[in-house]
N, C-alpha and C. Protein backbone atom coordinates (compact mmCIF):
# COMPACT_ATOMS: atom_id res chain seq x y z
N UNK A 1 -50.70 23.01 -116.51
CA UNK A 1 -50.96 24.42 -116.31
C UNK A 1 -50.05 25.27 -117.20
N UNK A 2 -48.75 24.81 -117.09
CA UNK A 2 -48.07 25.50 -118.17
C UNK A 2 -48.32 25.26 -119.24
N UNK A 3 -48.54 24.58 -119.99
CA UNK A 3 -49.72 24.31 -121.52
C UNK A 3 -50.44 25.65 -121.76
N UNK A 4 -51.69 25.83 -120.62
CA UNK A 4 -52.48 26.65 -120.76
C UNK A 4 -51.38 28.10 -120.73
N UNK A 5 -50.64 28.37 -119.76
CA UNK A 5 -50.29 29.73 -120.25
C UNK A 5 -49.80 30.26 -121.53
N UNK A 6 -48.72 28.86 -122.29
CA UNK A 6 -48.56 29.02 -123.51
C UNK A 6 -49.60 29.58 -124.32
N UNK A 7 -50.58 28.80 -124.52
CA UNK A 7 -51.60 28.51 -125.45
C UNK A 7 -51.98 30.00 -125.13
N UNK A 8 -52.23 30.26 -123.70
CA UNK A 8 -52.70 32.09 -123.75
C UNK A 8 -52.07 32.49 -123.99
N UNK A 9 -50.81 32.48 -124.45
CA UNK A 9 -49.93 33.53 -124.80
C UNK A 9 -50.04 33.43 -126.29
N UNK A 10 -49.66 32.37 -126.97
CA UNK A 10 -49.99 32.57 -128.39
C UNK A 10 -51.40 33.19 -128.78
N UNK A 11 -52.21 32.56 -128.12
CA UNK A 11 -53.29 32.99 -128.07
C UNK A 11 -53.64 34.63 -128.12
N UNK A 12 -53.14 35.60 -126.83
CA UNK A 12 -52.96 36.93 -127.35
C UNK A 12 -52.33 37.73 -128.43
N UNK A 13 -50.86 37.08 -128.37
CA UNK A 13 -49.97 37.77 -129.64
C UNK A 13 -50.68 37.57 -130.88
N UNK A 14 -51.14 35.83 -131.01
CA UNK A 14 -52.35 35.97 -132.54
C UNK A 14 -53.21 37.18 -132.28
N UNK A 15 -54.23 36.92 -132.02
CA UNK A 15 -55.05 37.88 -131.88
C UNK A 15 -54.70 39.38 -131.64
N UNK A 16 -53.77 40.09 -131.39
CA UNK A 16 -53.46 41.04 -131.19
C UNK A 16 -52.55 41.39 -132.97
N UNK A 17 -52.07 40.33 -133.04
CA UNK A 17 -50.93 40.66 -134.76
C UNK A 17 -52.30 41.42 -135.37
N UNK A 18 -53.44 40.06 -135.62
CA UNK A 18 -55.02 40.01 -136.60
C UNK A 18 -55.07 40.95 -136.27
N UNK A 19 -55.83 41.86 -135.42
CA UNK A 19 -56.35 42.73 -134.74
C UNK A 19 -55.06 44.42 -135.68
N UNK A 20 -53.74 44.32 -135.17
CA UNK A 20 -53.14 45.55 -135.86
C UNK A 20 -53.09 45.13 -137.09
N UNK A 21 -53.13 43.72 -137.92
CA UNK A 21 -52.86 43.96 -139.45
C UNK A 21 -54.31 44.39 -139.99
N UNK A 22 -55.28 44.39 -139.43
CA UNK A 22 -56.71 44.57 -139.69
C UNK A 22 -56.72 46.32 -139.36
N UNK A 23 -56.09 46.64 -138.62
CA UNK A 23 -56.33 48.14 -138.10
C UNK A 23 -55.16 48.87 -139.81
N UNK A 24 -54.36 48.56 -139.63
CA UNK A 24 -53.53 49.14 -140.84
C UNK A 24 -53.62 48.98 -141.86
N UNK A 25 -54.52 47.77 -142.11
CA UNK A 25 -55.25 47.62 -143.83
C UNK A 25 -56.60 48.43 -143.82
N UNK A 26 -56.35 48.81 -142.60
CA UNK A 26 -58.10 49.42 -142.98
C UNK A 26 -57.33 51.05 -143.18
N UNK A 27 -56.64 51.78 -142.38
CA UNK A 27 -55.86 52.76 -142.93
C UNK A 27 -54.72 53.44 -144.14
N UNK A 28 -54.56 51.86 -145.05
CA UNK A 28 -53.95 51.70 -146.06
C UNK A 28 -54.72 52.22 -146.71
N UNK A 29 -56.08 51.14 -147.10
CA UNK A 29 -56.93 50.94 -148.26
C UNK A 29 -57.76 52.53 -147.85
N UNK A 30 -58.23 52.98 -146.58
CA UNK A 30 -58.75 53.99 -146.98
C UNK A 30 -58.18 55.68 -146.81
N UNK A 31 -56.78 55.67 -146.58
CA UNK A 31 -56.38 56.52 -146.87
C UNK A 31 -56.35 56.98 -148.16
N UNK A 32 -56.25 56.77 -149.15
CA UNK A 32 -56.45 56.16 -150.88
C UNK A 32 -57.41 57.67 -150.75
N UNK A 33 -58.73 57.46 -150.21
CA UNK A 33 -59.64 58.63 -150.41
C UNK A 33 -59.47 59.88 -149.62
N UNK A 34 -58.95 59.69 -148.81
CA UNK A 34 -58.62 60.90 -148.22
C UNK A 34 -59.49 61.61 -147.24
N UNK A 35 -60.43 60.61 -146.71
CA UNK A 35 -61.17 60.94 -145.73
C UNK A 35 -61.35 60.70 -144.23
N UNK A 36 -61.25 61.48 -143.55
CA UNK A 36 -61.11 61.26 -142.51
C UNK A 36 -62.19 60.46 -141.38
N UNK A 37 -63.21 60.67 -141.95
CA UNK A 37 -64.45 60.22 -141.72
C UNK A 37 -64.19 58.98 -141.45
N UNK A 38 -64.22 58.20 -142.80
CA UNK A 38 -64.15 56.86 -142.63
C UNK A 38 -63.29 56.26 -142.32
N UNK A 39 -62.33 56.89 -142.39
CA UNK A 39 -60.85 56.11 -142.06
C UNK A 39 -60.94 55.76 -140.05
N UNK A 40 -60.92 56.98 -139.70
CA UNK A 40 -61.91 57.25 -138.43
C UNK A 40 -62.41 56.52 -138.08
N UNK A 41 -63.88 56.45 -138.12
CA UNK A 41 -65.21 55.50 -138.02
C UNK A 41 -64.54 54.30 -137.83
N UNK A 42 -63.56 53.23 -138.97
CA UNK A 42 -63.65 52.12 -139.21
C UNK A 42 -62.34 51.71 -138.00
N UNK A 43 -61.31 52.72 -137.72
CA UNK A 43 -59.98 52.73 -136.70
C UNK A 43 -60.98 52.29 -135.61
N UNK A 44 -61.63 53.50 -135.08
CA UNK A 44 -62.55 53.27 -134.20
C UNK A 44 -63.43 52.24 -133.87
N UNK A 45 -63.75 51.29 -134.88
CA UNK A 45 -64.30 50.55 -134.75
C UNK A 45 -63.74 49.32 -134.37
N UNK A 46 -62.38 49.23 -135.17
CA UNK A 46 -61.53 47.98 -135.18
C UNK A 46 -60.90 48.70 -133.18
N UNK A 47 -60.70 49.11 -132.87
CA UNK A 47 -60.13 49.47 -131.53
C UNK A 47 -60.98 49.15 -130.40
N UNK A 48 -62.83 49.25 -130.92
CA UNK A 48 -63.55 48.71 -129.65
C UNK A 48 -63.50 46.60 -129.81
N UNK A 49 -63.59 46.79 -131.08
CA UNK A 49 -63.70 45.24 -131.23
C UNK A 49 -62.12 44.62 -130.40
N UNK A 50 -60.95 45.47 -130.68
CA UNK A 50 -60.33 44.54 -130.18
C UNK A 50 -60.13 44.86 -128.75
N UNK A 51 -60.87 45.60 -128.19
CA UNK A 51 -60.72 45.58 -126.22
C UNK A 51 -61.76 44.53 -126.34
N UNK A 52 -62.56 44.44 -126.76
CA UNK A 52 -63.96 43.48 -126.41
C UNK A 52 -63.82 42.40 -126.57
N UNK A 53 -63.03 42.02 -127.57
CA UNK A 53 -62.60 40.88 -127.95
C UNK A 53 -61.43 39.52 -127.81
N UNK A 54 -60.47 40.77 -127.28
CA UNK A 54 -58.56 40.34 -127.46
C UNK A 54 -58.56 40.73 -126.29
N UNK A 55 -59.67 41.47 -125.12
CA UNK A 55 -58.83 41.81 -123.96
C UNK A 55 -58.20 43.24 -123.59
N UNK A 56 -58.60 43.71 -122.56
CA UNK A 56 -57.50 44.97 -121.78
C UNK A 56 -55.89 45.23 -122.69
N UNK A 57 -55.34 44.33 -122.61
CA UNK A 57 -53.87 44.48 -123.13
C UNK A 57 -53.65 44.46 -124.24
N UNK A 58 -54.31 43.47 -125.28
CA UNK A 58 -54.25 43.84 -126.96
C UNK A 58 -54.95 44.87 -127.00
N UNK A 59 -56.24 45.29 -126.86
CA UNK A 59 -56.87 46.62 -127.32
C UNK A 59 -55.66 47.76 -126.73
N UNK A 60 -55.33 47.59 -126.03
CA UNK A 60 -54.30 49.28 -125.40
C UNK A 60 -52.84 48.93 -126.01
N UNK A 61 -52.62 47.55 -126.64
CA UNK A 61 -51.35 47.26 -127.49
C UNK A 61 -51.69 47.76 -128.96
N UNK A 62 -52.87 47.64 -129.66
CA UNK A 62 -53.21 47.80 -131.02
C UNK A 62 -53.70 49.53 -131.02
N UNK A 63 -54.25 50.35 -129.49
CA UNK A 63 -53.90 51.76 -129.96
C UNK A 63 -52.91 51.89 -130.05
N UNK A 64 -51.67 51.58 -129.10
CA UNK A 64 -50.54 52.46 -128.74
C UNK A 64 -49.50 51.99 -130.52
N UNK A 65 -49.78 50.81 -131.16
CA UNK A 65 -49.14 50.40 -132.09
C UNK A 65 -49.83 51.72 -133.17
N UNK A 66 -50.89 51.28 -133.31
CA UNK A 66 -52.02 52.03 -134.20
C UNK A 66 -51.15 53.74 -135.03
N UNK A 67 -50.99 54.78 -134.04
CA UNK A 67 -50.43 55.84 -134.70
C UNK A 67 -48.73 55.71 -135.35
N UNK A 68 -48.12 54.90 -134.42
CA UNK A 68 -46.87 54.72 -135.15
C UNK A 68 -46.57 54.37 -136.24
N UNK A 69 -47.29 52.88 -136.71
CA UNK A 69 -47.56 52.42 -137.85
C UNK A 69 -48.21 53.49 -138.76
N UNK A 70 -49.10 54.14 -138.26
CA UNK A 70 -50.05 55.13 -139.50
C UNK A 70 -48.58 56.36 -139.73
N UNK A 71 -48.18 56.78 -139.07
CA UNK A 71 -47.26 57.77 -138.85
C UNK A 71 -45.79 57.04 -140.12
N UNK A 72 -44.98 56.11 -139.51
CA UNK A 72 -44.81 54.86 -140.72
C UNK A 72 -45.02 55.03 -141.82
N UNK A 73 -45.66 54.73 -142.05
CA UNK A 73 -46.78 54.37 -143.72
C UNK A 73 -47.23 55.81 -144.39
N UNK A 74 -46.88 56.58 -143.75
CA UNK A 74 -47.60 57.92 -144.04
C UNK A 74 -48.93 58.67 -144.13
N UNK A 75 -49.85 57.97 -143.00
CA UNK A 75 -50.98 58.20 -143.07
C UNK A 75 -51.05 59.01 -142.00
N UNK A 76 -52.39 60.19 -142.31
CA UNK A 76 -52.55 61.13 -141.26
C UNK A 76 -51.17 62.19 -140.98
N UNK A 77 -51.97 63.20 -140.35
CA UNK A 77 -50.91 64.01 -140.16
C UNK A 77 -49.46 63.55 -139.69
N UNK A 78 -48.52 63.96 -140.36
CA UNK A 78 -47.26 63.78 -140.28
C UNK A 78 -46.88 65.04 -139.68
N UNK A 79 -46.92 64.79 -137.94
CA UNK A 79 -46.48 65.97 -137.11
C UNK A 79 -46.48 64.72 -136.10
N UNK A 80 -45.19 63.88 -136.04
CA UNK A 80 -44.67 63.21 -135.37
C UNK A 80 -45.12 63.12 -133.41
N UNK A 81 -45.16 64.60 -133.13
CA UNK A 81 -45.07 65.41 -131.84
C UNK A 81 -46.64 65.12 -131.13
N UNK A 82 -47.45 64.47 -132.55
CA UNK A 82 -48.68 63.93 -132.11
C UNK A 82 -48.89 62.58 -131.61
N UNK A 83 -48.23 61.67 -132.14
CA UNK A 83 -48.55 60.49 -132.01
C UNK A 83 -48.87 60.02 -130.41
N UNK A 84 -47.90 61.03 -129.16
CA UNK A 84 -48.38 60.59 -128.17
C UNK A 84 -50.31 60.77 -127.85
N UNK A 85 -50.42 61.84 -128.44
CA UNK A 85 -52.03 62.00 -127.92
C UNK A 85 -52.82 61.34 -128.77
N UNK A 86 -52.35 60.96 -130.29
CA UNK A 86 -53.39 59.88 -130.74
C UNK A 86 -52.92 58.43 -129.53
N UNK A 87 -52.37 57.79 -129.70
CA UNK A 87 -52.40 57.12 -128.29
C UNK A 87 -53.33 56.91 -127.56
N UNK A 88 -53.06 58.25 -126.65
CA UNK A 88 -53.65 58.71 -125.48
C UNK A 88 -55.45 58.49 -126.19
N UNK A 89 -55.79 59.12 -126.92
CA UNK A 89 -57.25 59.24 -127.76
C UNK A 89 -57.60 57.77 -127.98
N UNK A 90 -56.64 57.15 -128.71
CA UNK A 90 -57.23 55.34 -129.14
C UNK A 90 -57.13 54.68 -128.09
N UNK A 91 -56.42 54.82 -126.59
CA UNK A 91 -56.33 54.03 -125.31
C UNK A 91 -57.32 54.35 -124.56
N UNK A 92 -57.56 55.58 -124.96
CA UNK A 92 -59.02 55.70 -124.12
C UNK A 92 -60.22 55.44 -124.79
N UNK A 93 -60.48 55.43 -125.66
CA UNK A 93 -61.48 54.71 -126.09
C UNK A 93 -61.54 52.84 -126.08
N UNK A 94 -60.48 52.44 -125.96
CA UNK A 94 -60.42 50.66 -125.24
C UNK A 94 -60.33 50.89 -124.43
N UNK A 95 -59.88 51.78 -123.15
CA UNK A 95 -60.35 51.47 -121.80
C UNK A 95 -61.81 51.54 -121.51
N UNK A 96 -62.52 52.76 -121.81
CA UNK A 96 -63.64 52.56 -121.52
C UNK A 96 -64.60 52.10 -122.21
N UNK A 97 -64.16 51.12 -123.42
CA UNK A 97 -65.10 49.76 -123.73
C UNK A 97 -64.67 48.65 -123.09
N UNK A 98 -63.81 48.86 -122.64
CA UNK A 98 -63.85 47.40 -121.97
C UNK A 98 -63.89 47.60 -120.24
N UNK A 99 -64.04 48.61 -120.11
CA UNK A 99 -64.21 48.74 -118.73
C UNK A 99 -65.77 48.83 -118.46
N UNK A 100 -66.50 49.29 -119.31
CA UNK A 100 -67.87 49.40 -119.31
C UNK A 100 -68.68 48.20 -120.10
N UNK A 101 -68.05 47.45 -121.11
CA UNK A 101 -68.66 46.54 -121.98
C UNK A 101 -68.37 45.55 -121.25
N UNK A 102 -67.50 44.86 -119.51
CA UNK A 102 -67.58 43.94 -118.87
C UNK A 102 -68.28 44.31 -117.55
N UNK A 103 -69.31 44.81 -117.59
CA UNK A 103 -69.99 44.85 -116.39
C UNK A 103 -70.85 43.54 -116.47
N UNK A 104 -71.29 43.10 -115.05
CA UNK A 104 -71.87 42.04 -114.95
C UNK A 104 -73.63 42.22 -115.62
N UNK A 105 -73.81 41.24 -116.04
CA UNK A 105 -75.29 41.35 -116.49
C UNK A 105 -75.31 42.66 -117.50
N UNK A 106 -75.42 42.60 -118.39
CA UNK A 106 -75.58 43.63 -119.67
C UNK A 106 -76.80 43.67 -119.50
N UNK A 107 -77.04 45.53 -119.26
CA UNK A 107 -78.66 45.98 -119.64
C UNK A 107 -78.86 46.87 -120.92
N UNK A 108 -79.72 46.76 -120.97
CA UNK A 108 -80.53 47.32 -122.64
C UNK A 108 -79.53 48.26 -122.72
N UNK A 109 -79.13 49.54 -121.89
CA UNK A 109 -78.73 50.88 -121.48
C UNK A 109 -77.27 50.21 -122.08
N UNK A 110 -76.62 49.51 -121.86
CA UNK A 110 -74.84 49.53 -122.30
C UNK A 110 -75.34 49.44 -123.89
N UNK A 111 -76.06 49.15 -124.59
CA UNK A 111 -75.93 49.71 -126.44
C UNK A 111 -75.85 51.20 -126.44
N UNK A 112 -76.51 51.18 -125.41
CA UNK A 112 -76.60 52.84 -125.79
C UNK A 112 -75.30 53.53 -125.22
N UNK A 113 -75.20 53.26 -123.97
CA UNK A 113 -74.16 54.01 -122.65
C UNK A 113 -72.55 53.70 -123.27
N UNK A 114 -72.31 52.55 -123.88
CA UNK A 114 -71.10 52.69 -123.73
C UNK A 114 -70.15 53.02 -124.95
N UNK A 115 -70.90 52.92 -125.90
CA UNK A 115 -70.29 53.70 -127.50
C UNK A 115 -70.51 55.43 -127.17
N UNK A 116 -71.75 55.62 -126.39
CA UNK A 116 -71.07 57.09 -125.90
C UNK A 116 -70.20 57.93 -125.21
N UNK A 117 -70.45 57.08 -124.19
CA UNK A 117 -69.13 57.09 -123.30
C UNK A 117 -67.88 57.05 -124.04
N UNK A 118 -67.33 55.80 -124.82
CA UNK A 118 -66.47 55.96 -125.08
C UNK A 118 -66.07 56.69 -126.16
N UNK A 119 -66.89 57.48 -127.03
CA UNK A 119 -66.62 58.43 -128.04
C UNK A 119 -66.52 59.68 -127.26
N UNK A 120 -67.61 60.10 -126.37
CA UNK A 120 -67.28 61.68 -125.64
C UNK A 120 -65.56 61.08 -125.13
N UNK A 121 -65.17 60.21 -124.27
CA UNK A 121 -64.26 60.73 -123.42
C UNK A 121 -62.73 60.04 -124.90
N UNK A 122 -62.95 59.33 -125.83
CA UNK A 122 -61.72 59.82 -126.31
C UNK A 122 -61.96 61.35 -127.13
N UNK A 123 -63.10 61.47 -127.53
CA UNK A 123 -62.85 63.63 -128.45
C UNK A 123 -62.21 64.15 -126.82
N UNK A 124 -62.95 64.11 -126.22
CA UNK A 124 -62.51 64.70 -124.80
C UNK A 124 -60.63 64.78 -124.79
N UNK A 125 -60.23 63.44 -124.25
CA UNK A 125 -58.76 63.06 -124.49
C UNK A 125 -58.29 63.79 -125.92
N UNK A 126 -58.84 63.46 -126.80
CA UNK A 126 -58.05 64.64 -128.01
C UNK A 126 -58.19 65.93 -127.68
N UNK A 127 -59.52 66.51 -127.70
CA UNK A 127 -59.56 67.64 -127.80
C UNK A 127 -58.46 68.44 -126.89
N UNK A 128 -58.59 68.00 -125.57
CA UNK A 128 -57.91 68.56 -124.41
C UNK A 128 -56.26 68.74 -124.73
N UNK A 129 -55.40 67.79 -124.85
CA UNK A 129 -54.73 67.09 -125.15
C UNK A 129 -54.09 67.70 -126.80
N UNK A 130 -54.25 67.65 -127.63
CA UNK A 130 -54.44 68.17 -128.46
C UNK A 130 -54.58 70.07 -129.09
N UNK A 131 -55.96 69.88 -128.68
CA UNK A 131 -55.99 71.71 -129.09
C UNK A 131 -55.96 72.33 -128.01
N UNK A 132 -56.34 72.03 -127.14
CA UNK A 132 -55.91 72.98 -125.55
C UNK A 132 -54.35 73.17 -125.23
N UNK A 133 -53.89 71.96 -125.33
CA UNK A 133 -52.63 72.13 -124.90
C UNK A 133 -51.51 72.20 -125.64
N UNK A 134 -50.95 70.68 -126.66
CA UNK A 134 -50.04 70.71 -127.53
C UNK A 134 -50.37 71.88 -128.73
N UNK A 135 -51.26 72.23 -128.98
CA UNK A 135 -50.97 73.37 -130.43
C UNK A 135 -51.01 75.10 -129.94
N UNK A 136 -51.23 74.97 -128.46
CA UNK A 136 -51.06 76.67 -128.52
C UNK A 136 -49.61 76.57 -127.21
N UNK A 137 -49.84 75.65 -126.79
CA UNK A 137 -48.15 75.67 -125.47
C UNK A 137 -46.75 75.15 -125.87
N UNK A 138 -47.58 73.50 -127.08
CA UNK A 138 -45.83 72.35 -126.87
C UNK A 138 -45.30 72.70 -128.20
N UNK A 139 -46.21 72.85 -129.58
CA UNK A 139 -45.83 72.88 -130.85
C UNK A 139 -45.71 75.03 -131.33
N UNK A 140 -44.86 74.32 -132.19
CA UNK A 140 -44.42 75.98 -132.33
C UNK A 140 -44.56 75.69 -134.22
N UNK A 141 -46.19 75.77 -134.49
CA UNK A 141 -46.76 75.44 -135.62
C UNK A 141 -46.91 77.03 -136.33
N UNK A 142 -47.09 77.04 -137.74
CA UNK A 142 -48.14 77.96 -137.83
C UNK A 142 -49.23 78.27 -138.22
N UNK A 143 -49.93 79.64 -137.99
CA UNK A 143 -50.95 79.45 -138.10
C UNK A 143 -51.87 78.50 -138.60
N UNK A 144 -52.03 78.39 -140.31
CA UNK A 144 -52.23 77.63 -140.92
C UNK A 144 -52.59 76.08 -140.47
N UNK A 145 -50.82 75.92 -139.91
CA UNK A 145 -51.21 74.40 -139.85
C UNK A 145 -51.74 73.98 -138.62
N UNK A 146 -51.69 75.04 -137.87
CA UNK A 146 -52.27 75.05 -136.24
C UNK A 146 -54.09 74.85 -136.33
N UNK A 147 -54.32 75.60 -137.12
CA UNK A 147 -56.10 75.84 -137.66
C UNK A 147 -56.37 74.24 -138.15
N UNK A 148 -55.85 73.56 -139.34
CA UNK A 148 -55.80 72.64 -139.70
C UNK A 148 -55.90 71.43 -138.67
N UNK A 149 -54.80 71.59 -137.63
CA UNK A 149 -54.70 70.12 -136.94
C UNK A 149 -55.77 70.64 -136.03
N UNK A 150 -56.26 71.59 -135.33
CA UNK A 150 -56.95 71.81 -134.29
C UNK A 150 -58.44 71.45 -134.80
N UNK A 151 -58.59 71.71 -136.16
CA UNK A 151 -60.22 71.56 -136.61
C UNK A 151 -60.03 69.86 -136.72
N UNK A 152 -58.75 68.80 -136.86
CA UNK A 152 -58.63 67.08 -137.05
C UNK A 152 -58.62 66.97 -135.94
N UNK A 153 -58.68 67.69 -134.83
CA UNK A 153 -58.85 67.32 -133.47
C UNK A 153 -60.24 67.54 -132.43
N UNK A 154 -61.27 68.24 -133.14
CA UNK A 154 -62.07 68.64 -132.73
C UNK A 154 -62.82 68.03 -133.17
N UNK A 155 -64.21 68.28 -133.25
CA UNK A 155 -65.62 67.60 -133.56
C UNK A 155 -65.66 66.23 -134.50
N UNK A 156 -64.80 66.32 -135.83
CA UNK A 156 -64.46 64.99 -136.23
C UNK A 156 -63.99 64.15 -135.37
N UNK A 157 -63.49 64.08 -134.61
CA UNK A 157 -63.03 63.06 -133.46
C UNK A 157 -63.88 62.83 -132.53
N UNK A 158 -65.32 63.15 -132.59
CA UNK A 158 -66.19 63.38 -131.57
C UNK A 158 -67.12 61.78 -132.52
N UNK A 159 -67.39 62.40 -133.88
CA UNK A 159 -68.28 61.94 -135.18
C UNK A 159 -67.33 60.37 -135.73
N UNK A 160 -66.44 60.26 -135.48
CA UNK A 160 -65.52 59.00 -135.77
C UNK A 160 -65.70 58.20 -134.74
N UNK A 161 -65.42 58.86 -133.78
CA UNK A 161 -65.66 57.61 -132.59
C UNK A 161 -66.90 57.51 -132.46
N UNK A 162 -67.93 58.51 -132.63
CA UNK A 162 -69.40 57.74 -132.75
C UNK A 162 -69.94 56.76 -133.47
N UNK A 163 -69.78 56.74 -134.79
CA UNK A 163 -69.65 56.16 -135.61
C UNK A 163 -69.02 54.89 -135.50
N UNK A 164 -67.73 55.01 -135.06
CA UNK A 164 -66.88 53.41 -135.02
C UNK A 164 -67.67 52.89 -134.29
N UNK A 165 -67.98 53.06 -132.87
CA UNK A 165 -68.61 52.69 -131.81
C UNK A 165 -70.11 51.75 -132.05
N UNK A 166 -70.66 53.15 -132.72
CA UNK A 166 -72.00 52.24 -133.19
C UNK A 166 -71.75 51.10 -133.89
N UNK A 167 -70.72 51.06 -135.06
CA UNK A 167 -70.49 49.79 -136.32
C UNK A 167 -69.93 48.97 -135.31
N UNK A 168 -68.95 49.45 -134.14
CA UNK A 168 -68.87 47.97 -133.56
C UNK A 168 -69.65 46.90 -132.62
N UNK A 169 -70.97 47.98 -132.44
CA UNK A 169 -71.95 47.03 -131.21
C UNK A 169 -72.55 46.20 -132.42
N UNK A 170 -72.68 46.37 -133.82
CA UNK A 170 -73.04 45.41 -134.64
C UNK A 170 -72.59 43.93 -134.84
N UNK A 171 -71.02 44.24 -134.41
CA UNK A 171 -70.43 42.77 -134.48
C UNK A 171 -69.86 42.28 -133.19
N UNK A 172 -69.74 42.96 -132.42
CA UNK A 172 -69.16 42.90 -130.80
C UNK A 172 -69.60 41.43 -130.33
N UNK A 173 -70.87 41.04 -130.47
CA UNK A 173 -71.47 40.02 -129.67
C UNK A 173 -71.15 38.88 -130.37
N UNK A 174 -71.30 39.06 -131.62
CA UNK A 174 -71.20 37.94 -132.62
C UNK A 174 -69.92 37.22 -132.69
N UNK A 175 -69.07 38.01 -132.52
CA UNK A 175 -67.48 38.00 -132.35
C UNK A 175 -67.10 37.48 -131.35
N UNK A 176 -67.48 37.91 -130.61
CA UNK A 176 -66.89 37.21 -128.57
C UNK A 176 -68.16 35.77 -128.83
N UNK A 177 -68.78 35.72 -129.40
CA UNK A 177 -69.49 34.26 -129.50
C UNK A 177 -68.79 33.45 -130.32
N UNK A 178 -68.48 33.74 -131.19
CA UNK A 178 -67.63 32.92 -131.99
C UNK A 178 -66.10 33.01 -131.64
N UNK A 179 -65.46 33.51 -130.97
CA UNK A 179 -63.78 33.51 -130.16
C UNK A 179 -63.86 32.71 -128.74
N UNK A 180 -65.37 32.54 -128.22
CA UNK A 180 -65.68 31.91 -126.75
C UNK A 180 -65.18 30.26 -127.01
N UNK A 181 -64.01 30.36 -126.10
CA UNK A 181 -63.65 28.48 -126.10
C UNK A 181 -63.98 27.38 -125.85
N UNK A 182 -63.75 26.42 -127.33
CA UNK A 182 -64.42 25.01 -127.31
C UNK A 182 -64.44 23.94 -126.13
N UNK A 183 -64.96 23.24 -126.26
CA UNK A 183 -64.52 22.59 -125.14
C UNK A 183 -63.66 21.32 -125.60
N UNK A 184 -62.69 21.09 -125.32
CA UNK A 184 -61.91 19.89 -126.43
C UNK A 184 -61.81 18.82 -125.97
């Protein structure tokens, strides 16, 4: 029995390393262009694959890693005072794929239900979080850069996580079929 917990334990930390060196090469290589879109879309995408894939605890280990590292490296806004609500934004979008993508018996309705779900409620978590609260109560920004982060917090964050969401029901299944254990 103790075998097996090992083996799960390496077992997560691999999969969880793969999972953030895959999330930060994808924010390396496409920060380069300077778009938020895709950089977005593809974060988003790598964040449902790894709740679906790696589990409750790597997916909410690879958001909460996710902004520090980008923050790090110099990607994305460099307003430090954020990183808790990107967080908050990438944890909620792996909670509710994996809280909704393990219901028993998958119906037609979860392709559809749960990449929405989980794109409304992380813009939701940003938006709130974000332009409701931190840029007119916690940060003492100005104007300028207040307009700026509030428009990277709004509707693009709505269009990224849609986007990721959809690109990841493409490989979601294929992935947990091919990670499902051999029998040895």
């Amino acid at each position: 029995m103790k075998k097996n917990n090992v083996r799960g334990s390496v077992l997560w930390i691999t999969r969880t390393a793969v999972l953030t060196a895959m999330l930060l090469a994808t924010q390396f290589v496409t920060a380069r262009f300077g778009n938020q879109y895709l950089t977005g879309s593809l974060v988003n995408m790598l964040l449902a694959i790894s709740a679906m894939t790696a589990g409750m605890a790597s997916g909410l280990t690879v958001a909460a890693v996710s902004p520090v590292c980008a923050w790090m490296l110099s990607f994305g806004p460099m307003v430090p005072p954020l990183i808790p609500f990107q967080m908050l934004g990438n944890m909620t979008i792996v909670l509710v794929w994996r809280l909704m993508g393990n219901l028993p018996k998958r119906h037609k309705m979860f392709y559809v239900i749960t990449p929405a779900a989980a794109a409304i409620a992380k813009f939701c978590a940003l938006y709130a979080g974000v332009v409701l609260i931190a840029v007119p109560y916690l940060f003492n920004l100005g104007e300028t850069q207040a307009k700026a982060i509030s428009l990277m917090f709004s509707y693009p964050q709505l269009i990224t996580a849609s986007v990721g969401s959809a690109a990841a029901m493409a490989v979601i299944t294929p992935l947990q079929n091919a990670l499902k254990p051999r029998n040895e």
